[in-house]
Protein backbone atom coordinates (compact mmCIF):
# COMPACT_ATOMS: atom_id res chain seq x y z
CA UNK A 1 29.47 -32.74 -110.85
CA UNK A 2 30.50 -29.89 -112.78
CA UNK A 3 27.56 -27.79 -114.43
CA UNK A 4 27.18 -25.71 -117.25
CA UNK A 5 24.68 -23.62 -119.18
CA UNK A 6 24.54 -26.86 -121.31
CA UNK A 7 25.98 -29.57 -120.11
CA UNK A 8 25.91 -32.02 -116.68
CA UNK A 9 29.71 -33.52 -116.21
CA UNK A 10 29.67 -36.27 -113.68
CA UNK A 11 32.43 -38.16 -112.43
CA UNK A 12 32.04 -41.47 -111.18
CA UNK A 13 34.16 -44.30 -112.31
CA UNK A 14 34.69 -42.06 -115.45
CA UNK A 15 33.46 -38.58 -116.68
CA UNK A 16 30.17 -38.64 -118.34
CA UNK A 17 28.69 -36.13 -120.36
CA UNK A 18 25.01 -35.21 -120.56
CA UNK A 19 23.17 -32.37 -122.57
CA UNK A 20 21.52 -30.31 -120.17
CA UNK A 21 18.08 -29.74 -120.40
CA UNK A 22 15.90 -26.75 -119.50
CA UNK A 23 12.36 -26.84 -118.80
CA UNK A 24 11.04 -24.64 -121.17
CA UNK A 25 7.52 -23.87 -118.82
CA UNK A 26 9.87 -22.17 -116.10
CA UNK A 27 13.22 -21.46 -117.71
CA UNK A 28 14.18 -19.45 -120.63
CA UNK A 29 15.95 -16.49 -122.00
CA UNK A 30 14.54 -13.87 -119.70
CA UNK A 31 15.07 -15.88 -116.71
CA UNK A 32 18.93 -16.34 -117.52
CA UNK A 33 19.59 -12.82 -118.29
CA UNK A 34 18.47 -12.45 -114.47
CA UNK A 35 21.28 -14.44 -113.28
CA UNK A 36 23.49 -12.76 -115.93
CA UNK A 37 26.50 -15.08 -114.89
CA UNK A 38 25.99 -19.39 -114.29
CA UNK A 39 28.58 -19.80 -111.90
CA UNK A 40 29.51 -20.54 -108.10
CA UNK A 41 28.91 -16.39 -107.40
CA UNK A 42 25.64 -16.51 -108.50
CA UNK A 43 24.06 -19.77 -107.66
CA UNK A 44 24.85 -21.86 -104.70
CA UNK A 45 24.73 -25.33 -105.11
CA UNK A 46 23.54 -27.69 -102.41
CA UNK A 47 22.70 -31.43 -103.23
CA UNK A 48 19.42 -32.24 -101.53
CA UNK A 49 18.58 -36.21 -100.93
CA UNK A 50 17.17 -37.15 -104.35
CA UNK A 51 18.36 -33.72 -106.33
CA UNK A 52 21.12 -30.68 -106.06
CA UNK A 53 19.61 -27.35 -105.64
CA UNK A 54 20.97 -24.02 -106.78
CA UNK A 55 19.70 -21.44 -105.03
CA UNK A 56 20.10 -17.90 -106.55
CA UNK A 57 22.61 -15.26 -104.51
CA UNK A 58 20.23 -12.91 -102.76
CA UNK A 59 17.80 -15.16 -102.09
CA UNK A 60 14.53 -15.61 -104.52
CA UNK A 61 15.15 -18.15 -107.57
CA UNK A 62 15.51 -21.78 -106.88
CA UNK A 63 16.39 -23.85 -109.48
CA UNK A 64 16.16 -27.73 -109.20
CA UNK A 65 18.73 -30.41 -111.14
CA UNK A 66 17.43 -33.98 -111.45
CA UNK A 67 19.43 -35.94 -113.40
CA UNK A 68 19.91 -33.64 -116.59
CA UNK A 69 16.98 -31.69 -116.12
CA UNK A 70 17.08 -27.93 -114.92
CA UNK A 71 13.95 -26.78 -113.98
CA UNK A 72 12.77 -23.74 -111.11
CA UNK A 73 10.68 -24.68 -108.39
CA UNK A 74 10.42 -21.81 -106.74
CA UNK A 75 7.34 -18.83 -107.21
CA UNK A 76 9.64 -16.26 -105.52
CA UNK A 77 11.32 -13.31 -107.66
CA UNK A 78 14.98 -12.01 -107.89
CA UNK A 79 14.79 -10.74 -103.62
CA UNK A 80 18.79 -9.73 -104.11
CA UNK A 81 17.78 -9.23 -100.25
CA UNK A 82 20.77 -11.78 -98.80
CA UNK A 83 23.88 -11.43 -100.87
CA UNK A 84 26.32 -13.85 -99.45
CA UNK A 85 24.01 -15.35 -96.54
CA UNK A 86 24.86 -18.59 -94.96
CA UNK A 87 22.69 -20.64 -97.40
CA UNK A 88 22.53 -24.16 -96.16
CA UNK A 89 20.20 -27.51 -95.93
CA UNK A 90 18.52 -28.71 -93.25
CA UNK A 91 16.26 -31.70 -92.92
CA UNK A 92 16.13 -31.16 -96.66
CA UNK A 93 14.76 -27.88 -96.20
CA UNK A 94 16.92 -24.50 -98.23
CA UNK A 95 17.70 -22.41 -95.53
CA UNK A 96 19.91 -18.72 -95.85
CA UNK A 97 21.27 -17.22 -92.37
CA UNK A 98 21.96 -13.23 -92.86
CA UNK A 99 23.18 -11.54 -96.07
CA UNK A 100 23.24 -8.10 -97.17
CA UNK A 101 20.59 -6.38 -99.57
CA UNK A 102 18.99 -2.95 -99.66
CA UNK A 103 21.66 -1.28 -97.71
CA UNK A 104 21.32 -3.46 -94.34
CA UNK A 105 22.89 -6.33 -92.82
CA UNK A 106 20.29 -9.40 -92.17
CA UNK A 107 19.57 -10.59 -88.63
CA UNK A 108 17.31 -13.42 -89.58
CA UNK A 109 16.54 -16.79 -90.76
CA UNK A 110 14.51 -17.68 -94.26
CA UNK A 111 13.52 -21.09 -95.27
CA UNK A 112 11.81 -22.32 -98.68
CA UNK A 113 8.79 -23.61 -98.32
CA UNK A 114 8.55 -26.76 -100.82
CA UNK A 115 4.63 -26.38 -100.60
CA UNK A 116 4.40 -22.84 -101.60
CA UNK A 117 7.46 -22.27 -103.35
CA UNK A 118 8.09 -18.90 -101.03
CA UNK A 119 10.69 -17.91 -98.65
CA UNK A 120 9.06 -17.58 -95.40
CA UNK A 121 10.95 -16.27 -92.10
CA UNK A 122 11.76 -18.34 -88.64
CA UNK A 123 10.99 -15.66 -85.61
CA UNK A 124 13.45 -16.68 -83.09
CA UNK A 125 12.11 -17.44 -79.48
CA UNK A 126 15.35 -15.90 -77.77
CA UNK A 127 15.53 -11.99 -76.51
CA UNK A 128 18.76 -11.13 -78.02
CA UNK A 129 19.51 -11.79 -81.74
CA UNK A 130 23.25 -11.25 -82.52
CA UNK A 131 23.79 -8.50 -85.48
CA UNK A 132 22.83 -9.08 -89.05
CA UNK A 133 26.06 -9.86 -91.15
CA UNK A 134 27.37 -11.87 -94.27
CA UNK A 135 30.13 -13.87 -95.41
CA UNK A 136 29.91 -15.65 -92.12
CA UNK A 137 31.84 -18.89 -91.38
CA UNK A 138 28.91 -21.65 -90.75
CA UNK A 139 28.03 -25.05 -90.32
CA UNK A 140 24.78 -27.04 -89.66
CA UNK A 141 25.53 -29.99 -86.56
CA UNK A 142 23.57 -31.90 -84.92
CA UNK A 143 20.06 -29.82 -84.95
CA UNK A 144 22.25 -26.56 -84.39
CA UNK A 145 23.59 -23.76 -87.05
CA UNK A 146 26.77 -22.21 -85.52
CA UNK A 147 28.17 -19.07 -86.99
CA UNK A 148 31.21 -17.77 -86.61
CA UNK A 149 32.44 -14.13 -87.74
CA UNK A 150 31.06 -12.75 -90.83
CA UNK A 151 31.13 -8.47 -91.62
CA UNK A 152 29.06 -5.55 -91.25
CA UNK A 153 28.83 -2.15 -90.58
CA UNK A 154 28.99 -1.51 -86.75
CA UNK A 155 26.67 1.08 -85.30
CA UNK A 156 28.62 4.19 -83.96
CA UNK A 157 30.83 3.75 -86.36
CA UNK A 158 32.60 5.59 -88.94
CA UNK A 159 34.24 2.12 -90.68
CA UNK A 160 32.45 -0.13 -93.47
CA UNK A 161 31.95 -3.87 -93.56
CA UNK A 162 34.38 -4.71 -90.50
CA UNK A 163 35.24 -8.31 -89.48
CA UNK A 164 32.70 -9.35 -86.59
CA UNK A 165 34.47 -10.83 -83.40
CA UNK A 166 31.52 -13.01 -82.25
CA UNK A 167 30.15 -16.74 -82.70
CA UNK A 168 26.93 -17.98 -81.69
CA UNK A 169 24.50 -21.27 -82.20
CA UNK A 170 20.79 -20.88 -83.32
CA UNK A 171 19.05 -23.91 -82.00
CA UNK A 172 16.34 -25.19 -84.59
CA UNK A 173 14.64 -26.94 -81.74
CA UNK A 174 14.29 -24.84 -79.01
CA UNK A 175 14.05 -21.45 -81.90
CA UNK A 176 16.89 -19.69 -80.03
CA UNK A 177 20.07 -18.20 -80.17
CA UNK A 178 22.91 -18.88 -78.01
CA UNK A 179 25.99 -16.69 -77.81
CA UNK A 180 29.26 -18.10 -77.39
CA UNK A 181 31.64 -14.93 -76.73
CA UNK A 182 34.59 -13.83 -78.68
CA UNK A 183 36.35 -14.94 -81.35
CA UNK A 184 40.28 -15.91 -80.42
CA UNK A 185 42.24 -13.49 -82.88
CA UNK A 186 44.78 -16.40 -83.24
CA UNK A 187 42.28 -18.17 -85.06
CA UNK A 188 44.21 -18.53 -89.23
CA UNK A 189 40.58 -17.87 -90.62
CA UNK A 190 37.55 -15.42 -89.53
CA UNK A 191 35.25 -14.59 -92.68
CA UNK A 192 33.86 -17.26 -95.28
CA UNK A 193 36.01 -18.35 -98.02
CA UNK A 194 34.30 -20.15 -100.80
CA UNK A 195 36.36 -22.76 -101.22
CA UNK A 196 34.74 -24.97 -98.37
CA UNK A 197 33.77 -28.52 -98.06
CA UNK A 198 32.38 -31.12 -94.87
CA UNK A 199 35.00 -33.74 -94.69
CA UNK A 200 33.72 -36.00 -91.36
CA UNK A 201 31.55 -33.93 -90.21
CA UNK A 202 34.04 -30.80 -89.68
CA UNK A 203 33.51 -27.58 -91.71
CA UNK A 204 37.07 -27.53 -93.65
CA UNK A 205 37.88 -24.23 -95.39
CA UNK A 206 40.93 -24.07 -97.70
CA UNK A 207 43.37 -20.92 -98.53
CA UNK A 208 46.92 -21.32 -101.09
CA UNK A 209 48.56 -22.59 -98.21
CA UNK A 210 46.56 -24.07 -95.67
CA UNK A 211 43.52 -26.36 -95.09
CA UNK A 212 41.62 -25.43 -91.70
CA UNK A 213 39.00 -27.72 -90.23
CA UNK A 214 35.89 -26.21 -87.55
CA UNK A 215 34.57 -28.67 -84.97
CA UNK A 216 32.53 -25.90 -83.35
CA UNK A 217 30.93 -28.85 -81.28
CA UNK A 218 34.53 -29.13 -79.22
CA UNK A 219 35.55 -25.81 -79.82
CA UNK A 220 38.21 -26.49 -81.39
CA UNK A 221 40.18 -25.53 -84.87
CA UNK A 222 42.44 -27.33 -86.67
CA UNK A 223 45.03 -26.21 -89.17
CA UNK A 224 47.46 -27.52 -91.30
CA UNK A 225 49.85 -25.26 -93.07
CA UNK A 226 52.80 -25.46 -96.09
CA UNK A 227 53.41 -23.24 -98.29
CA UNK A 228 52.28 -23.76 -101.69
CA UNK A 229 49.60 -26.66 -100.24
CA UNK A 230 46.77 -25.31 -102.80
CA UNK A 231 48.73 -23.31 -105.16
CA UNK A 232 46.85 -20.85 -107.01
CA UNK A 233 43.37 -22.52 -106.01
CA UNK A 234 40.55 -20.48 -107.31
CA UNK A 235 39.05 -19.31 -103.62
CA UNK A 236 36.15 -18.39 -105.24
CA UNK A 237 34.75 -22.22 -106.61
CA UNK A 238 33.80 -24.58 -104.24
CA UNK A 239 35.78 -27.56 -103.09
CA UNK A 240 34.23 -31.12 -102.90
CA UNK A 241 35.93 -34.62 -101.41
CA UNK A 242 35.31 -38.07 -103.31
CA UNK A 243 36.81 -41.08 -102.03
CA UNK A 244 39.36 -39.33 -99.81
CA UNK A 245 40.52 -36.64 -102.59
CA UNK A 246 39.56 -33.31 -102.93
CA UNK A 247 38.99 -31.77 -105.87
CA UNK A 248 39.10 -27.56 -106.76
CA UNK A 249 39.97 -25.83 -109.18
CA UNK A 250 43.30 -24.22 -109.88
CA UNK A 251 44.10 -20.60 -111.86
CA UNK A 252 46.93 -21.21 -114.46
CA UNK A 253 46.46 -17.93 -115.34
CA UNK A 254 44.29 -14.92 -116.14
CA UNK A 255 42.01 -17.11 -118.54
CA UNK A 256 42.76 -20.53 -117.88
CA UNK A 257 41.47 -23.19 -115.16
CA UNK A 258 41.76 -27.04 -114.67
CA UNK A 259 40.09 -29.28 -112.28
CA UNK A 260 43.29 -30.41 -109.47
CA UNK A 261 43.01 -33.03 -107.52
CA UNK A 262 44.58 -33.38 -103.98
CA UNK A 263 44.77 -36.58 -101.57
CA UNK A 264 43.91 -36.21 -98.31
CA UNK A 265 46.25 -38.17 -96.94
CA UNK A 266 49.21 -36.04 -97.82
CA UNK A 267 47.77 -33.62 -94.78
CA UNK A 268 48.82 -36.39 -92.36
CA UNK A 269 52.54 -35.66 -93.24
CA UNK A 270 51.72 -31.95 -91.90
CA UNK A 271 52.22 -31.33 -87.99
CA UNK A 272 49.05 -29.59 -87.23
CA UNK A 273 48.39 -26.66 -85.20
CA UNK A 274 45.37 -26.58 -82.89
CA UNK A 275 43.44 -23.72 -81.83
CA UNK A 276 40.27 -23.28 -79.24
CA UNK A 277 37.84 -20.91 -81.32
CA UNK A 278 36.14 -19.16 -78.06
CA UNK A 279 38.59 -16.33 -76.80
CA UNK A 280 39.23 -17.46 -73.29
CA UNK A 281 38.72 -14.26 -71.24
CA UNK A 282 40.88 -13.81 -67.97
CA UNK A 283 38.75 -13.73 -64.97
CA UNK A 284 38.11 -9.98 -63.17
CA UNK A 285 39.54 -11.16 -60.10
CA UNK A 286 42.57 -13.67 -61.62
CA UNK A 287 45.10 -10.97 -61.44
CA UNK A 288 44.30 -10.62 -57.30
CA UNK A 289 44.24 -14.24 -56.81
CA UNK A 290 47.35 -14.48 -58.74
CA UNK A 291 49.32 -12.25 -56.86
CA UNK A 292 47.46 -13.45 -53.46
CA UNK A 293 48.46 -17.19 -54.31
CA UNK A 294 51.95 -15.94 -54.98
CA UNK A 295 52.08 -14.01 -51.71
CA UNK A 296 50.49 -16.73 -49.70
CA UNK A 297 53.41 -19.39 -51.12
CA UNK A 298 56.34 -17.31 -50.31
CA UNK A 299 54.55 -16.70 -46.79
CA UNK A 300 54.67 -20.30 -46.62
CA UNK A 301 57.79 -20.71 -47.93
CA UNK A 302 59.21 -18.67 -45.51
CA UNK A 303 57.04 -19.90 -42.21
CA UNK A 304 58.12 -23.48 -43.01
CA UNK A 305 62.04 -22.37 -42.93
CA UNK A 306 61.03 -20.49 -39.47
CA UNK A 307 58.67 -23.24 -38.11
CA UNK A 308 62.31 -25.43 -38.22
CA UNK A 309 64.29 -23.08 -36.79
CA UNK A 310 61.91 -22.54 -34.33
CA UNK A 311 61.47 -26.54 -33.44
CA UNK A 312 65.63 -26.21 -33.67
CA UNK A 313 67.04 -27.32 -29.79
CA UNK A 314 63.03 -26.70 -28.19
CA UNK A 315 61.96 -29.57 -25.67
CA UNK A 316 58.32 -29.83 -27.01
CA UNK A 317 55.27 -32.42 -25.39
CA UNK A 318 52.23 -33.03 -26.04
CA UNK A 319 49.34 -35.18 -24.80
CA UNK A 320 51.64 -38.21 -25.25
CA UNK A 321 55.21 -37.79 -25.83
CA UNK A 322 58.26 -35.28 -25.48
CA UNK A 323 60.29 -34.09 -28.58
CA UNK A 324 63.38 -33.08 -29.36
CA UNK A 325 64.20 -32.37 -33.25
CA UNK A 326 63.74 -35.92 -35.00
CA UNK A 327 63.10 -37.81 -31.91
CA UNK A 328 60.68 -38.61 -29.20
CA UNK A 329 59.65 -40.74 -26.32
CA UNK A 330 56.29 -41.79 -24.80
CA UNK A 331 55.66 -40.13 -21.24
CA UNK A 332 53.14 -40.78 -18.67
CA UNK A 333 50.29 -38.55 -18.24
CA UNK A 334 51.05 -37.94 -14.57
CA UNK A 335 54.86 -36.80 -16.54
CA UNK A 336 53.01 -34.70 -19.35
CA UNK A 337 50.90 -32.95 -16.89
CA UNK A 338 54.01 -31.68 -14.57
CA UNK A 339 55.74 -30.95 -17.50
CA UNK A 340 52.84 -28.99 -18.83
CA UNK A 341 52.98 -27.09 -15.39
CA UNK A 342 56.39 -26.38 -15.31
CA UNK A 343 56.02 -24.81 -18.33
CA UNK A 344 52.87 -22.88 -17.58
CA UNK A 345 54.07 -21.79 -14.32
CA UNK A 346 57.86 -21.50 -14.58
CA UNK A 347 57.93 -23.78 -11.34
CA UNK A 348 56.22 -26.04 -9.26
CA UNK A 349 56.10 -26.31 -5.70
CA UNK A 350 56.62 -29.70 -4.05
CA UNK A 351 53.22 -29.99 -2.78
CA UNK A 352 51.86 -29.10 -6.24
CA UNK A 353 54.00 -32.11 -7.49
CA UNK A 354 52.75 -34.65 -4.82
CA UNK A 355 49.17 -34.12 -6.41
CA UNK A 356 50.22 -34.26 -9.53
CA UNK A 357 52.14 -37.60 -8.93
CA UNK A 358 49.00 -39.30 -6.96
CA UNK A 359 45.73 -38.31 -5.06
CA UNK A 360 46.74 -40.28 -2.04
CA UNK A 361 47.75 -38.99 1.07
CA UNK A 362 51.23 -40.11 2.09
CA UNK A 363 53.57 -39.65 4.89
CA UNK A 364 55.82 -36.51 4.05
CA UNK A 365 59.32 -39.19 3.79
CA UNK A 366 57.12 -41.45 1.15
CA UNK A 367 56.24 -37.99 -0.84
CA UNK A 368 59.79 -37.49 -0.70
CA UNK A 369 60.62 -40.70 -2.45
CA UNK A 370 58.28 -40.72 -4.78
CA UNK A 371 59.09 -37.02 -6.14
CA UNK A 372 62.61 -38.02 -6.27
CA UNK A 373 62.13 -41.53 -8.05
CA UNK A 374 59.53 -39.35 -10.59
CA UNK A 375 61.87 -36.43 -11.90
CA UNK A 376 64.85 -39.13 -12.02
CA UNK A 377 62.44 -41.19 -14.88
CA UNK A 378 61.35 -37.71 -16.31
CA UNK A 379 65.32 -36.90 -16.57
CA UNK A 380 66.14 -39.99 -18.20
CA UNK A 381 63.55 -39.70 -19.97
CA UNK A 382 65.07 -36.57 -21.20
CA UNK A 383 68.32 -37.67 -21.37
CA UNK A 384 67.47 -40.52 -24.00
CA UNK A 385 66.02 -38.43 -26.07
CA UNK A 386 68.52 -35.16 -26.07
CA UNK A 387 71.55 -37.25 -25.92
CA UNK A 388 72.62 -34.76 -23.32
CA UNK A 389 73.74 -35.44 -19.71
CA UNK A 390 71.83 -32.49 -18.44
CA UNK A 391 68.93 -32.99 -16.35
CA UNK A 392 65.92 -30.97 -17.95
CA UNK A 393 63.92 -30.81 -14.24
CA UNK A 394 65.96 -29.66 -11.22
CA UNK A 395 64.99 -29.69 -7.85
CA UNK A 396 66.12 -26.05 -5.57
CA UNK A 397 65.19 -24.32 -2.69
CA UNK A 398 62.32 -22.07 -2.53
CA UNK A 399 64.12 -18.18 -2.49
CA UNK A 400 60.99 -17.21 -0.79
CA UNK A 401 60.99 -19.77 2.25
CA UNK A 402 64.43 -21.81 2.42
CA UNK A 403 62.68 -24.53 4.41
CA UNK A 404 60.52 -25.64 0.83
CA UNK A 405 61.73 -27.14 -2.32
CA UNK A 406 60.19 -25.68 -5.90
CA UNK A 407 61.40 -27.74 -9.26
CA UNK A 408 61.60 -25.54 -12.23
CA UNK A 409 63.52 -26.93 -15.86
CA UNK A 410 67.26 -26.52 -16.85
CA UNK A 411 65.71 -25.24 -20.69
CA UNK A 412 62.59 -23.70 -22.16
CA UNK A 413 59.95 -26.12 -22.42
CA UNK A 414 57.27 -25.75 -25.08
CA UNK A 415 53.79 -27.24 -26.10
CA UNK A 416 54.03 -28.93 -29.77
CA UNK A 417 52.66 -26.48 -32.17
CA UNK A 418 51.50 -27.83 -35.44
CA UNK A 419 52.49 -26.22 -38.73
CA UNK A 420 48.97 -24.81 -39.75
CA UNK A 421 48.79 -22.73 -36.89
CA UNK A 422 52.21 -21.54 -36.62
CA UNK A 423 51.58 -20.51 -40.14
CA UNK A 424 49.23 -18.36 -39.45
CA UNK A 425 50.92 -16.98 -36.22
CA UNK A 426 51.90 -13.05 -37.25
């Protein structure tokens, strides 16, 4: 619908032209002179469920259009207290967030009250209410008015209606604000432009040569730019979508304007670029764990290439087996445990080996056989595994006492160490 002073153009299949009508009780001469200009500066227009509203810049007037009939429903006067607040509908209830009037920036909510025809105020429940502002980026979803951005004077501060780096939900069930940090400065639009429309359910805000649509419930912004997309669109009008098409109006030049039309569809053929709208901060301790992650993969990096030189020509054992680089070989535990000595103790005496080969008690010539028939196995043993013909347990006599045999190994012999804790071995 296009409106003016005295007509109501509606397209539907076709334009259609109606007179417009005033009612003479509420409107007349006096009351237009107030608004001084009928256009999208002055009044916004919202379209309620059974009429459109036009609610007067600065908060106040109210005027109500059903079918061709203008009429004012509101007992308020000119407030000029919320110049370019985030007017919106909720529940079919006029609502303005913020605005600017009487030197300050509004922190606050007003509603119009159908009953009384008065602009009453919602107190918030929450302790902290984010700074008064205008010409805010906002959208109503799903019980929730998020605002993003907007201006104001800072306090402190020696500079004038500054862009706000903020965003923040108020929550018209619980009554409370919510604060959702920082604005990403990537973001291709931070302040309210005019020419806005909902196109499924995303708040989509359109420049000369880009279209850029909020979800602020994902977080998310999406843009789609080309240059020239909306040339010479009047920013100032509002934009509307029928049937896929958006329509706005275009500046041919200082004095003239025409109605354009633009499909949607052409913004498919547009790669789009996507945006998160929160700034993500770094964490006060990611730097650290950067460099500590680093550090603590080249450590690894660097045991791992030690850990296999180290395994590199070692005899290792464990509970079960012997090792030698790739391969292995099951061992008794009456084999693991002299091994285990020999390695603990450099050497083993021959009566230290009879106990650990059995508990009996033999003759001294039966000991004898047995110790010899036990290293043999433990050398071939050995031998299989190493590919060597070395023997890795030899039996000599004691230096001590010539009349004893001791059995030490031909090679170092080492307990299996697994890679965690050589890791962490300095």
């Amino acid at each position: 619908m296009l409106i003016t002073k005295n007509k109501a153009i509606r397209l539907k299949t076709q334009w259609a032209y109606d007179n417009l009508e005033t009612d003479s009780l509420r409107l007349g001469q006096e009351f237009f002179k107030a608004l001084s200009k009928f256009n999208n500066e002055t009044l916004i227009v919202l379209n309620n469920s059974d009429e459109v509203l036009l609610a007067l810049d600065g908060g106040g007037h109210v005027l109500s259009l059903n079918k061709s009939i203008l009429s004012r429903i509101d007992n308020s006067v000119n407030q000029k207290n919320q110049f370019k607040a985030a007017v919106f509908s909720y529940n079919d209830r006029l609502y303005m967030y913020g605005g600017y009037g009487f030197w300050t920036f509004k922190n606050y909510i007003t509603y119009f009250d159908n009953q009384t025809g008065q602009w009453e105020i919602i107190i918030p429940r929450s302790k902290d209410v984010p700074a008064g502002r205008w010409k805010a980026i906002f959208q109503v979803c799903n019980d929730k008015l998020y605002v993003l951005g907007g201006r104001n004077n800072p306090e402190g501060s020696n500079n004038k209606d500054v862009s706000l780096n903020d965003h923040f939900y108020f929550d018209f069930i619980t009554q409370e604000f919510t604060n959702l940090g920082e604005i990403n400065p990537e973001l291709p639009i931070k302040q309210e432009a005019i020419s806005s429309t909902t196109i499924n359910g995303k708040k989509a805000y359109f420049q000369n040569d880009r279209a850029v649509f909020f979800d602020f419930e994902k977080d998310t912004v999406t843009s789609y730019f080309k240059k020239g997309l909306f040339k010479n669109i009047n920013t100032k009008k509002p934009v509307f979508e029928l049937r896929d098409t958006l329509f706005f109006i275009k500046n041919i030049n200082d004095t003239t304007r025409v109605l354009s039309k633009f499909p949607l569809n052409k913004l498919k053929k547009i790669v789009p670029e996507f945006y998160q709208i929160s700034l993500k901060k770094d964490h006060p301790l990611q730097l650290f764990l950067t460099i500590f992650f680093v550090l603590l993969f080249c450590w690894i990096t660097y045991k791992l290439f030690v850990f296999k030189d180290f395994l590199k020509g070692l005899v290792l054992y464990d509970e079960n087996r012997i090792y030698f680089e790739d391969k292995s070989a099951l061992l008794s535990p009456e084999q693991i445990s002299a091994i285990k000595a020999l390695h603990l103790q450099n050497q083993l005496t021959s009566f230290e080996l009879n106990k650990i080969i059995s508990s009996k008690k033999f003759v001294k010539s039966h000991f004898t056989a047995l110790r010899i028939e036990f290293i043999k196995e433990i050398n071939a043993i050995y031998k299989k595994v190493t590919g060597t013909d070395l023997d890795l347990v030899e039996e000599v006599k004691d230096p001590n006492d010539k009349r004893y045999k001791i059995y030490k190994t031909t090679q170092q012999v080492s307990q299996k160490e697994s890679f965690v804790s050589f890791l962490f071995k300095i």
